[in-house]
C-alpha atoms as a PDB file:
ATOM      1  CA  UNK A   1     -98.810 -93.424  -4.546  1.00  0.00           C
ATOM      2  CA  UNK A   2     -99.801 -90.658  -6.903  1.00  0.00           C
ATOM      3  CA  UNK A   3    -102.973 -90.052  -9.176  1.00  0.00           C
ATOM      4  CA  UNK A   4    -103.404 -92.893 -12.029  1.00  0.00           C
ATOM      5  CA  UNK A   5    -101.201 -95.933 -10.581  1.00  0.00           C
ATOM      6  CA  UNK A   6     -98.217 -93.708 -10.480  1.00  0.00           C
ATOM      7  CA  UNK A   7     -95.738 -93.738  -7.700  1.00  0.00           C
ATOM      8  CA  UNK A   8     -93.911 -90.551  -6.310  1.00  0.00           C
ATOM      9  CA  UNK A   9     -89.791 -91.069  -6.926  1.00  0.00           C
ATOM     10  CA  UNK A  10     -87.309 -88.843  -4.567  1.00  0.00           C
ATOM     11  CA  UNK A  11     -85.005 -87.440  -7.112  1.00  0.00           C
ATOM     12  CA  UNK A  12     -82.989 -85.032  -5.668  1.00  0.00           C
ATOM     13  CA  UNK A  13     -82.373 -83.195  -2.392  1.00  0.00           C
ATOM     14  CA  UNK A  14     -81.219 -79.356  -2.496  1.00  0.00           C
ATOM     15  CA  UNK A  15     -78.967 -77.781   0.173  1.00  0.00           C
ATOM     16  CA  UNK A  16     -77.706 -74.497   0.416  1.00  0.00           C
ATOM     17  CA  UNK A  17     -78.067 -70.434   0.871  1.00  0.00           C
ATOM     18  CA  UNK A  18     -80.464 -69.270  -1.926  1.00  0.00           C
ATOM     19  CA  UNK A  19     -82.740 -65.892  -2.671  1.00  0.00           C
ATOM     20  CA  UNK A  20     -86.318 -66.374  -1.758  1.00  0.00           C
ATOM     21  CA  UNK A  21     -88.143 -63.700  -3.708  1.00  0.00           C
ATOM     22  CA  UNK A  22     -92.273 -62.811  -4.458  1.00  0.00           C
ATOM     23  CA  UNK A  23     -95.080 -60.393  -3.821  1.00  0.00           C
ATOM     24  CA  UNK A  24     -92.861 -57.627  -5.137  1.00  0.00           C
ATOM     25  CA  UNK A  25     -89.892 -58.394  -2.376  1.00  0.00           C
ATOM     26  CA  UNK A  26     -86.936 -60.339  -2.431  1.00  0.00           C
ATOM     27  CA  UNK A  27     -84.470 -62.249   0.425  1.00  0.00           C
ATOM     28  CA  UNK A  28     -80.612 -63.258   0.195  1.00  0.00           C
ATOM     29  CA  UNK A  29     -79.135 -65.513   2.373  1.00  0.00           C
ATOM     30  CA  UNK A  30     -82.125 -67.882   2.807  1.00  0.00           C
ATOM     31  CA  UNK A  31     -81.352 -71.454   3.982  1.00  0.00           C
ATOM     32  CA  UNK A  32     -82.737 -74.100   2.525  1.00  0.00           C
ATOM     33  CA  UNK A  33     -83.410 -77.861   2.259  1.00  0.00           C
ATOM     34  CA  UNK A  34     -85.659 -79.148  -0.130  1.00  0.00           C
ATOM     35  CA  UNK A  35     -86.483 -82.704  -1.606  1.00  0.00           C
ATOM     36  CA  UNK A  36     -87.807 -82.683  -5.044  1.00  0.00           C
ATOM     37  CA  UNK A  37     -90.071 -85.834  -6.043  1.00  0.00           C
ATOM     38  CA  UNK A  38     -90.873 -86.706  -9.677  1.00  0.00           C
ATOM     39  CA  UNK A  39     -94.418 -88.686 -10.597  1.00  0.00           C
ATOM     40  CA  UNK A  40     -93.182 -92.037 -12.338  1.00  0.00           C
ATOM     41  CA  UNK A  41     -95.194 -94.359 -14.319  1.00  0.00           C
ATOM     42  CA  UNK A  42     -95.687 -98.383 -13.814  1.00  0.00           C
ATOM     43  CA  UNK A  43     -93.289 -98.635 -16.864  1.00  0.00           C
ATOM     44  CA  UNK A  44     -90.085 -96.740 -15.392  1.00  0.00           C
ATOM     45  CA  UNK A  45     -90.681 -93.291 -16.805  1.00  0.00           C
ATOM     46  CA  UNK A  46     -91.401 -89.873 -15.436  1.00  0.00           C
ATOM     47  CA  UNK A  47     -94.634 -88.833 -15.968  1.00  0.00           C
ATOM     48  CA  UNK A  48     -94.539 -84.314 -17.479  1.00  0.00           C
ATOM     49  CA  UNK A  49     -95.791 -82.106 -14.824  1.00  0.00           C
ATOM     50  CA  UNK A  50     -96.483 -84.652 -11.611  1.00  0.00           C
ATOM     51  CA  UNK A  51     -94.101 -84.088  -9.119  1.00  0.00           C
ATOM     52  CA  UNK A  52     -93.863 -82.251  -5.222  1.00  0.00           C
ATOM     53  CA  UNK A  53     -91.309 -80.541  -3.758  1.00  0.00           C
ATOM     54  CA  UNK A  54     -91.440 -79.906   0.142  1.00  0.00           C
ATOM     55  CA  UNK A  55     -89.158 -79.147   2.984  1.00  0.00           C
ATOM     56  CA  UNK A  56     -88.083 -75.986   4.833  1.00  0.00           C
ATOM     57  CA  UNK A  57     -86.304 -72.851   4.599  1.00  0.00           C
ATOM     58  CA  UNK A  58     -85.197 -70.915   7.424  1.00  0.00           C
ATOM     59  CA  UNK A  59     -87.444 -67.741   7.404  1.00  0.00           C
ATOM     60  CA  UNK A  60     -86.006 -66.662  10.905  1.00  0.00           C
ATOM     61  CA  UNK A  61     -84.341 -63.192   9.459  1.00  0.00           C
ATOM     62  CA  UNK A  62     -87.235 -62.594   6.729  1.00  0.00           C
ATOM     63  CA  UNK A  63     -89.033 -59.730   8.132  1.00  0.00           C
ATOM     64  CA  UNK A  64     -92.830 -60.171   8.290  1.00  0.00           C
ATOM     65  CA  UNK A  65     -92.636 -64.005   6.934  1.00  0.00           C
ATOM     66  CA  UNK A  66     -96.004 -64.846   8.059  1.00  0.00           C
ATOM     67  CA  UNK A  67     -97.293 -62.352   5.270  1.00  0.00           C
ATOM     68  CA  UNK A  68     -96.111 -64.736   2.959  1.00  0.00           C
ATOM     69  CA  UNK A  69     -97.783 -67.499   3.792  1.00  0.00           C
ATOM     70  CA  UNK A  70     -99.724 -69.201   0.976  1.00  0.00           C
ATOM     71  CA  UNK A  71     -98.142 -66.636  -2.279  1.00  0.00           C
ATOM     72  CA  UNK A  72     -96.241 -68.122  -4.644  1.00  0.00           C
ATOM     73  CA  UNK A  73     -92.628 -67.796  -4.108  1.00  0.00           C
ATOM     74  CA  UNK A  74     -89.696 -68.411  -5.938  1.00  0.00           C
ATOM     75  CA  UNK A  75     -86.167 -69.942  -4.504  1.00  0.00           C
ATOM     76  CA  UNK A  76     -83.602 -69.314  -6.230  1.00  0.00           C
ATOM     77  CA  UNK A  77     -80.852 -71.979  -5.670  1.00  0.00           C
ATOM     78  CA  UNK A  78     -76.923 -71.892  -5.403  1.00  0.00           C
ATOM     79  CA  UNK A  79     -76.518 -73.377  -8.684  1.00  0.00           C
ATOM     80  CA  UNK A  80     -79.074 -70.744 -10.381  1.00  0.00           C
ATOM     81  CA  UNK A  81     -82.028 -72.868 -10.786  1.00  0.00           C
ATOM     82  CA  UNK A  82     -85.587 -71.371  -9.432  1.00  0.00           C
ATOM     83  CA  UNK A  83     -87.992 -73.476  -8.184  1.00  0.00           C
ATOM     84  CA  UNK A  84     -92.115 -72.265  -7.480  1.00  0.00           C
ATOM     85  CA  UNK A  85     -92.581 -72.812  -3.866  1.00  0.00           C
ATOM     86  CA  UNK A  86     -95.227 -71.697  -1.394  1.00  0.00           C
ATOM     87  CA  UNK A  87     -95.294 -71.110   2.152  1.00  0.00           C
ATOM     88  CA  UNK A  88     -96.916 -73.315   4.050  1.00  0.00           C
ATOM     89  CA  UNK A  89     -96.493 -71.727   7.404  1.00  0.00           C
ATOM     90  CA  UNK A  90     -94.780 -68.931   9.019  1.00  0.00           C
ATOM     91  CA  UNK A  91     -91.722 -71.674  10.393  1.00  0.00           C
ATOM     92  CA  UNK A  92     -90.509 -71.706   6.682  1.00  0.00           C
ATOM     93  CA  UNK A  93     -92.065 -75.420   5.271  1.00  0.00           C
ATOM     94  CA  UNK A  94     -93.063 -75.432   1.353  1.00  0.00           C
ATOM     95  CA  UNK A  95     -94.525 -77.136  -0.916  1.00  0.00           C
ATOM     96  CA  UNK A  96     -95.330 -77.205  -4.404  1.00  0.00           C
ATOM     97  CA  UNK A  97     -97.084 -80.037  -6.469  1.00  0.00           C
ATOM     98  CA  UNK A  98     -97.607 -79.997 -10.039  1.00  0.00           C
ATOM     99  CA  UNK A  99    -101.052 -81.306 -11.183  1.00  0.00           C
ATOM    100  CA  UNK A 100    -100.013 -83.456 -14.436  1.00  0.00           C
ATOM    101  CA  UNK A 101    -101.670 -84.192 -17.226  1.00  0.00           C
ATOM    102  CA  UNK A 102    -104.189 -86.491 -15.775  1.00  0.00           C
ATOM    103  CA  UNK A 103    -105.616 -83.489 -13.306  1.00  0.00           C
ATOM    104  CA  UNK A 104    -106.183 -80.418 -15.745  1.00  0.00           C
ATOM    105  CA  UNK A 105    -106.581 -79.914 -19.646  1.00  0.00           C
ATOM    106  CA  UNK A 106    -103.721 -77.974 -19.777  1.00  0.00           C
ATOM    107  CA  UNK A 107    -101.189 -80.006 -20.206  1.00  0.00           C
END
């Protein structure tokens, strides 16, 4: 269960070799699996901006991965897509979560 009576939907799981690129360097050849969740409302419908994507990317031939730890990444995925991830440990996991419109005035 999300923020505001909303519930967190699995949407779509990624699988592939992608490009893992930020603070000025860039990786080809990066595994990945992710899982990308979408914020949905009581009614049915996706709520703009709430969502989380975790899972793990194998980090085992990115030199000095533990430096990037915490920066905001992107992955770029097989089918061209880019997705915001961040680091949360030196074995490859990520995460991302957008904050929705409910958590800043930005949106």
């Amino acid at each position: 269960m999300a923020a505001n009576g909303t519930d967190l939907a699995l949407v779509e799981r990624c699988t592939g070799v992608g490009e893992l690129s930020g603070d000025g360097r860039s990786h080809r050849g990066v595994r990945y699996d992710v899982r990308r969740f979408q914020g949905m409302a009581r009614s049915g419908l996706p709520v703009p901006g709430l969502f989380r994507i975790e899972g793990s990317l194998d980090v085992s031939d990115v030199p000095d991965a533990a430096e990037l730890v915490g920066k905001p990444l992107t992955l770029t995925l097989e089918d061209g897509r880019a997705l915001r991830v961040t680091l949360a440990d030196a074995s490859g996991r990520v995460l991302a979560e957008g904050h929705g419109p409910s958590r800043c005035s930005c949106c």
